[in-house]
C-alpha atoms as a PDB file:
ATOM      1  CA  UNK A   1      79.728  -0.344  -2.298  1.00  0.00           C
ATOM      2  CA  UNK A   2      83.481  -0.178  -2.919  1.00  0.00           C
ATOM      3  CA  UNK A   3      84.288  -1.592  -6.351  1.00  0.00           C
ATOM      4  CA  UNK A   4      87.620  -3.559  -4.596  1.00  0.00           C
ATOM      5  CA  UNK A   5      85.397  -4.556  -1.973  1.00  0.00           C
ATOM      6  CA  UNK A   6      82.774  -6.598  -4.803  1.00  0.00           C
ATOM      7  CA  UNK A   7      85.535  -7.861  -7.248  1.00  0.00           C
ATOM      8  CA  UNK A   8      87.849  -9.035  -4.139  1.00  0.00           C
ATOM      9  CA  UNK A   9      90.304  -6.643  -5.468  1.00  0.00           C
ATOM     10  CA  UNK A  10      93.042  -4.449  -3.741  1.00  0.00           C
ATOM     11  CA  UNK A  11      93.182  -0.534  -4.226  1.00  0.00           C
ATOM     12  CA  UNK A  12      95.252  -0.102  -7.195  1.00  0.00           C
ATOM     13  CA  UNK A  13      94.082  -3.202  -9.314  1.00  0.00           C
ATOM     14  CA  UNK A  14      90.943  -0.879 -11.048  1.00  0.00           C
ATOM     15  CA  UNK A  15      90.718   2.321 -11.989  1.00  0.00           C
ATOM     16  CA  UNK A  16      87.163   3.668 -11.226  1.00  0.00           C
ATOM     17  CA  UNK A  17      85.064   6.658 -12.088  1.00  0.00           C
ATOM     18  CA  UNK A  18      81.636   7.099 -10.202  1.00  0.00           C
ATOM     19  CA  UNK A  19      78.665   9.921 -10.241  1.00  0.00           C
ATOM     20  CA  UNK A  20      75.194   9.704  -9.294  1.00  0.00           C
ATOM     21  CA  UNK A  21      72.968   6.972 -11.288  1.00  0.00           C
ATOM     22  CA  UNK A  22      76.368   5.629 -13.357  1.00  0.00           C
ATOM     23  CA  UNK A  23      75.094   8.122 -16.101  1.00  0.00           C
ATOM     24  CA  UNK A  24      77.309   8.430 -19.406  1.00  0.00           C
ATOM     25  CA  UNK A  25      76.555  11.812 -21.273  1.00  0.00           C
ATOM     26  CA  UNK A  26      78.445  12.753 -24.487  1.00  0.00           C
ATOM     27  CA  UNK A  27      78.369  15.947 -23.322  1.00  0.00           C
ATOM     28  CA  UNK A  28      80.038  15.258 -19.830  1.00  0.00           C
ATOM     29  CA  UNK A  29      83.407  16.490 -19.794  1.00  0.00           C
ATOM     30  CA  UNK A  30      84.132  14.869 -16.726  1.00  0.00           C
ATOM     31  CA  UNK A  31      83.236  11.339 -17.940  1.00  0.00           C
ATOM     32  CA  UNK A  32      84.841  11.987 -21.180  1.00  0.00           C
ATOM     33  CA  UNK A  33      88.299  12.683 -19.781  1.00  0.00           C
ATOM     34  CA  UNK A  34      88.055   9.535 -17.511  1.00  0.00           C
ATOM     35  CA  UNK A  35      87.048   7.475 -20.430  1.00  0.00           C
ATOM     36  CA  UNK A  36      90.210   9.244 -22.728  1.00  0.00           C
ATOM     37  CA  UNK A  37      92.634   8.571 -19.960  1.00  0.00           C
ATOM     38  CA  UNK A  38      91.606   4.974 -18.494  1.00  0.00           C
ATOM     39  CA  UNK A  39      91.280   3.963 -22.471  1.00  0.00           C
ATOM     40  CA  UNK A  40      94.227   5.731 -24.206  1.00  0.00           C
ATOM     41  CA  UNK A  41      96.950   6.395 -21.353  1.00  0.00           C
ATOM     42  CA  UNK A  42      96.242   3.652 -19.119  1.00  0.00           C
ATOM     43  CA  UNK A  43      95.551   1.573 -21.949  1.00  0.00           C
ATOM     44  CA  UNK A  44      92.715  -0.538 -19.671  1.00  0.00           C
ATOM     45  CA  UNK A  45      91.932  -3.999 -21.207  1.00  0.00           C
ATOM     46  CA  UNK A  46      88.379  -3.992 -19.946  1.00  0.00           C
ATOM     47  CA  UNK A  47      85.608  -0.811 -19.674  1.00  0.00           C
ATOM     48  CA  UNK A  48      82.474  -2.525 -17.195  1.00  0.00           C
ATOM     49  CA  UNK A  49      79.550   0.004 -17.119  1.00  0.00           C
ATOM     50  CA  UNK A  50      77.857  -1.444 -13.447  1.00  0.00           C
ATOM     51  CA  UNK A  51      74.662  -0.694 -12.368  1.00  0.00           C
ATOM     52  CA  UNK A  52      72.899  -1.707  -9.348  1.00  0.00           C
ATOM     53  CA  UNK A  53      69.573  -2.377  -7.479  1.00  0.00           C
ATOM     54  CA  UNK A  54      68.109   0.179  -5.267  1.00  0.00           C
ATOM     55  CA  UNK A  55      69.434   2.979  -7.076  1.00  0.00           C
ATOM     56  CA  UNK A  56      68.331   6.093  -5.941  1.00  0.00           C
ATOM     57  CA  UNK A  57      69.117   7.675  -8.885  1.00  0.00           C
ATOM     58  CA  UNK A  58      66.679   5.240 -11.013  1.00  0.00           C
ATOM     59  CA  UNK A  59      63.796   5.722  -8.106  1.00  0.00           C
ATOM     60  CA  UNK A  60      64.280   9.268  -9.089  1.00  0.00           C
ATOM     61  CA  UNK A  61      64.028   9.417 -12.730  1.00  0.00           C
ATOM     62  CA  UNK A  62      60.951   7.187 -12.593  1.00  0.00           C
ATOM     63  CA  UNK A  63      59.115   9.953  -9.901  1.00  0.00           C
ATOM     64  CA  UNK A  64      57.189  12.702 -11.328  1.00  0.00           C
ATOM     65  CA  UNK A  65      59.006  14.789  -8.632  1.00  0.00           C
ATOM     66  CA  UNK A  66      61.951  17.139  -8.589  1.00  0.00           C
ATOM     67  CA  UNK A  67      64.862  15.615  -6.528  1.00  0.00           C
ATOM     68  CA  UNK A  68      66.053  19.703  -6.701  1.00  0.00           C
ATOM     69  CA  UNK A  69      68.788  21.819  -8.461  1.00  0.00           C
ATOM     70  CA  UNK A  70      71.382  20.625 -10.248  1.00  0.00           C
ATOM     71  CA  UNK A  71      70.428  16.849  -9.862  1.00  0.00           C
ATOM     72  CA  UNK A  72      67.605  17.258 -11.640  1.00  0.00           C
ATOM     73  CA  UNK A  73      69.473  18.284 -14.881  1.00  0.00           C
ATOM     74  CA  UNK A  74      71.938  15.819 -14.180  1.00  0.00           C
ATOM     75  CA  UNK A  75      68.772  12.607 -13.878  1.00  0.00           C
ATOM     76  CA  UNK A  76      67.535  14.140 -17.871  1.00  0.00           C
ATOM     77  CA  UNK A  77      69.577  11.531 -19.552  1.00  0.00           C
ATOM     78  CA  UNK A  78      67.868   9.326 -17.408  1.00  0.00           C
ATOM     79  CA  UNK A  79      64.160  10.305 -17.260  1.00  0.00           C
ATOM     80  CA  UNK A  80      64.685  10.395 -20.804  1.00  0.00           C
ATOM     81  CA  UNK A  81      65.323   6.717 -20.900  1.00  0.00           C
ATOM     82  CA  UNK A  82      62.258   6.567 -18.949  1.00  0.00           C
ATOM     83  CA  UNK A  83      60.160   8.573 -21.344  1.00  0.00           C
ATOM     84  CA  UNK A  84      61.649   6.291 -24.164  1.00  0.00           C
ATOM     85  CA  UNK A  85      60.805   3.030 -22.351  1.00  0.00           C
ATOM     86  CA  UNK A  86      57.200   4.084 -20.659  1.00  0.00           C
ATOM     87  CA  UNK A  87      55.218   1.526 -22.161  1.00  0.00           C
ATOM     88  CA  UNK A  88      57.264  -1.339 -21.177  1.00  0.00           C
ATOM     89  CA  UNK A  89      58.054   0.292 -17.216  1.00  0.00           C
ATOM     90  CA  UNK A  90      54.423   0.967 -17.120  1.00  0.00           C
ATOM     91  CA  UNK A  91      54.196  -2.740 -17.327  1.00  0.00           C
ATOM     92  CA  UNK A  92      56.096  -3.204 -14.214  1.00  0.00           C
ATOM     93  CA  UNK A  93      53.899  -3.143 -11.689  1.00  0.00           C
ATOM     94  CA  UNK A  94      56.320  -4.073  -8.568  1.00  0.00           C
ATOM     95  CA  UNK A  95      58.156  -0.704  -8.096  1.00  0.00           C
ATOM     96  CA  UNK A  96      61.412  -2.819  -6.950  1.00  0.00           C
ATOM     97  CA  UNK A  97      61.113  -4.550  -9.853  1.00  0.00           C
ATOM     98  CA  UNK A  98      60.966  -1.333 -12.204  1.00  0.00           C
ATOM     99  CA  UNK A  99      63.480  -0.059 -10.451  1.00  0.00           C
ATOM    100  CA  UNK A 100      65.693  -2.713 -11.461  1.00  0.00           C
ATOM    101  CA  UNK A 101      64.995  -2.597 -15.914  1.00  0.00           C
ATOM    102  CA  UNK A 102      65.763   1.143 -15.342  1.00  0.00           C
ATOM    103  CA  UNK A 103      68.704   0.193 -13.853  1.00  0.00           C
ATOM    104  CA  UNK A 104      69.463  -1.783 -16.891  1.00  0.00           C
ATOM    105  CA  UNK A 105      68.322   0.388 -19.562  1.00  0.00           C
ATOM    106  CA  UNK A 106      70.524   2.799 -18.108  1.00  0.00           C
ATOM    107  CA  UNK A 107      73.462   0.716 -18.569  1.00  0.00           C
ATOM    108  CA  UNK A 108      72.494  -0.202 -21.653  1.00  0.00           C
ATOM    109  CA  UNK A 109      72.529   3.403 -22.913  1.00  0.00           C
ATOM    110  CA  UNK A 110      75.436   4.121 -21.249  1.00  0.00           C
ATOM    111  CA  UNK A 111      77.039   0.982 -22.916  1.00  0.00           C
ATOM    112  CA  UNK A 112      75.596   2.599 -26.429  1.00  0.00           C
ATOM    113  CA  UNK A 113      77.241   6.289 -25.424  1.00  0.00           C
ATOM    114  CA  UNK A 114      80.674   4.225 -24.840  1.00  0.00           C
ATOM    115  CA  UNK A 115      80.407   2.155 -28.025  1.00  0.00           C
ATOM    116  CA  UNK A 116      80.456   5.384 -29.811  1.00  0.00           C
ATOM    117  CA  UNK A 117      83.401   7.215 -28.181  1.00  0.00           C
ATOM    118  CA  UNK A 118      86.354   7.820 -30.567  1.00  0.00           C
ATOM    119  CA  UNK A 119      88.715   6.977 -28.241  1.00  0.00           C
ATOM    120  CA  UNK A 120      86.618   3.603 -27.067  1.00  0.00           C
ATOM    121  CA  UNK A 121      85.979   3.079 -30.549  1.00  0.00           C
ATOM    122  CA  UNK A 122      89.491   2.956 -31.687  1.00  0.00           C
ATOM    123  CA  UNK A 123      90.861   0.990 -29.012  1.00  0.00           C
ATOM    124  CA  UNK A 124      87.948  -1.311 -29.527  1.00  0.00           C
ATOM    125  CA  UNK A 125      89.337  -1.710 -33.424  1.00  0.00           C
ATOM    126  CA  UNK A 126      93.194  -1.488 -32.661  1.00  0.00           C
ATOM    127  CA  UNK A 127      93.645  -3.271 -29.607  1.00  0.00           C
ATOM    128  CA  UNK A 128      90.413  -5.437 -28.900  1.00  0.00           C
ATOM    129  CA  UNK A 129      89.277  -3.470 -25.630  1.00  0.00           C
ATOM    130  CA  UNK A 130      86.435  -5.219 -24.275  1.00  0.00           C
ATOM    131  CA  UNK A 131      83.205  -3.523 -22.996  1.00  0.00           C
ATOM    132  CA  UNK A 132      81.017  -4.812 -20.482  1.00  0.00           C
ATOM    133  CA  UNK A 133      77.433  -3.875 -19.086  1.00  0.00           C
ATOM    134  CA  UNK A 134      76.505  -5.120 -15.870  1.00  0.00           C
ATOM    135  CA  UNK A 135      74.130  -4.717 -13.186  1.00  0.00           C
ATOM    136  CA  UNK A 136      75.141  -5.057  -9.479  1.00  0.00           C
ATOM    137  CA  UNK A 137      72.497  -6.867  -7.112  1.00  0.00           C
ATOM    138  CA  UNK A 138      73.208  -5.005  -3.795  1.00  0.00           C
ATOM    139  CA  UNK A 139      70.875  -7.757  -1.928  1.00  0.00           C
ATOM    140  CA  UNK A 140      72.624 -10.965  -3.281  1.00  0.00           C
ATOM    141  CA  UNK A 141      76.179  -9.381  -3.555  1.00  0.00           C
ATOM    142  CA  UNK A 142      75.967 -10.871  -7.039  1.00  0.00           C
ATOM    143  CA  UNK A 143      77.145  -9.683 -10.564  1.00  0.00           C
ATOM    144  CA  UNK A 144      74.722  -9.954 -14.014  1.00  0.00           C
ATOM    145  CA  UNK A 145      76.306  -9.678 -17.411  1.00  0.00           C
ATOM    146  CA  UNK A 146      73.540  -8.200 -19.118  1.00  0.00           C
ATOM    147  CA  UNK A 147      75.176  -9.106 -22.243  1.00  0.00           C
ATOM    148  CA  UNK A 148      75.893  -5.927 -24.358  1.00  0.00           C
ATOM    149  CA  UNK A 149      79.302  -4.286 -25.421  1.00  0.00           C
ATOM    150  CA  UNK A 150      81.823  -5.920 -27.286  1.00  0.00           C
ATOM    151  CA  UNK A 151      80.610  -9.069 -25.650  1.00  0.00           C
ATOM    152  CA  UNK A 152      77.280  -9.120 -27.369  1.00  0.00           C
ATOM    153  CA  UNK A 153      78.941  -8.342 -30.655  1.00  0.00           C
ATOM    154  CA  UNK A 154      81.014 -11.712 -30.349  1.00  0.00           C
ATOM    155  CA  UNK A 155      78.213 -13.221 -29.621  1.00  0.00           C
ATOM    156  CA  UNK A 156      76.295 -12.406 -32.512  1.00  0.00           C
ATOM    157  CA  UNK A 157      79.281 -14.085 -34.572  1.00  0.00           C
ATOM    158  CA  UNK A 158      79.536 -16.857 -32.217  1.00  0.00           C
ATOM    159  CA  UNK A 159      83.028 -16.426 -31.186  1.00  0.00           C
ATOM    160  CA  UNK A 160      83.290 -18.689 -27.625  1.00  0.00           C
ATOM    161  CA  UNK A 161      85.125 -17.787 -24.848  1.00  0.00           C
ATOM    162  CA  UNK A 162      84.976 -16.151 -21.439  1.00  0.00           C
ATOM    163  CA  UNK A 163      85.742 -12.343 -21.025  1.00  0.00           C
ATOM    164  CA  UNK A 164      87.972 -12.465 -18.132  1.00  0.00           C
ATOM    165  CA  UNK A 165      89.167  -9.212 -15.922  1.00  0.00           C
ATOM    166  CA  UNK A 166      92.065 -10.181 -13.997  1.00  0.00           C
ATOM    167  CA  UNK A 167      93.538  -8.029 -11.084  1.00  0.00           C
ATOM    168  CA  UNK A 168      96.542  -9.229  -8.424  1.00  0.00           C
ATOM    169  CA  UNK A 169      94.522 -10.463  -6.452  1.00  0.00           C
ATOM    170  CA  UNK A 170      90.613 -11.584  -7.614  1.00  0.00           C
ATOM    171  CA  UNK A 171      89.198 -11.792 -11.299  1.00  0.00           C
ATOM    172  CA  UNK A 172      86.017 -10.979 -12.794  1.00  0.00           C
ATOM    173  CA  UNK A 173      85.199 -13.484 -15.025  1.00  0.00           C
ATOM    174  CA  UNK A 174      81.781 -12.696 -18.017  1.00  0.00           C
ATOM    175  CA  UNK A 175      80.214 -16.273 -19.169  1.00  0.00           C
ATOM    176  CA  UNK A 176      76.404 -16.806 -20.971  1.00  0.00           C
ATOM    177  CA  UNK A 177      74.686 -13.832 -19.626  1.00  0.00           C
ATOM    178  CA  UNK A 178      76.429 -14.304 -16.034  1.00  0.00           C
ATOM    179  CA  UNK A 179      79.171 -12.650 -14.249  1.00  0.00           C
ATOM    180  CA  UNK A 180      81.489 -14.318 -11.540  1.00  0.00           C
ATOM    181  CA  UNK A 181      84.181 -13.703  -9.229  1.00  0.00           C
ATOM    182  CA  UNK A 182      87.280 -15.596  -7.558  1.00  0.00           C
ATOM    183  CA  UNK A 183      89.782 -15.091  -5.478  1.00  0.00           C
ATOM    184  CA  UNK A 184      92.942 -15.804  -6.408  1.00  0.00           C
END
């Protein structure tokens, strides 16, 4: 799903960097330089790490098969997550449903692996860039906040207020554990 096409936004008014399971390795160069350049040249106001339901990368990592070459090096950060977390997806017995908590434990780590970028980091401190962790629900077309980032951290110290990510045309708007969108 286009990322204008669920925020109601034009081309232009994000600046968007996919791969397969919305994995965020240290190690990725790729993902790094995105990161360095949205964060420190564009100077972005808002990072949101999305994940959604039915991902085929999550129904992957939680197989015991090989999906084949490189992919399966690329899922590692992800079956690891699964290896981390068996007890609690070995709870799940509806396979949608586990499909969905890998989902978000994914995006949690991923929001943990941005929390610790330099370049995140210091915008975080200088500037007050906001990070956001959200899943995507492909069958309602709706947005969860899942409530980690920079958003959990006010929280914690009970600062109020809604995170708000504005574009020309839509915003994105974070409030108690819920995400919404309107059109401008």
């Amino acid at each position: 799903m286009p990322e204008t096409t669920i925020l109601g936004l034009q081309p232009g008014d994000v600046f968007v960097h996919r791969n397969i399971a919305n994995i965020i390795s240290p190690t990725d160069i790729n993902t790094s330089a995105v990161i360095e350049y949205a964060v420190a040249h564009l100077k972005v106001r808002h990072v949101v790490l999305c994940g959604h339901s039915s991902c085929g990368g999550a129904a992957a990592a939680l197989s015991d098969s090989r999906v084949g070459g490189v992919l399966d090096t690329w899922l590692t950060p992800l079956k690891a997550v699964r290896y981390q977390n068996a007890e609690e997806l070995a709870a799940i017995r509806d396979d949608h449903s586990r499909g969905i908590r890998i989902a978000e434990m994914n995006v949690e780590q991923g929001v943990r692996v941005l929390m610790s970028n330099w370049t995140v980091k210091e915008a975080v401190s200088d500037r007050g860039l906001q990070v956001h962790g959200c899943l995507f629900d492909i069958a309602s077309g709706r947005i969860r906040d899942l409530g980690i980032g920079t958003d959990a951290v006010s929280r914690s110290n009970g600062m109020p207020g809604d995170e708000v990510v504005r574009g020309r045309h839509a915003m994105l708007v974070f409030r108690d554990g819920n995400a919404t969108m309107g059109a401008r």
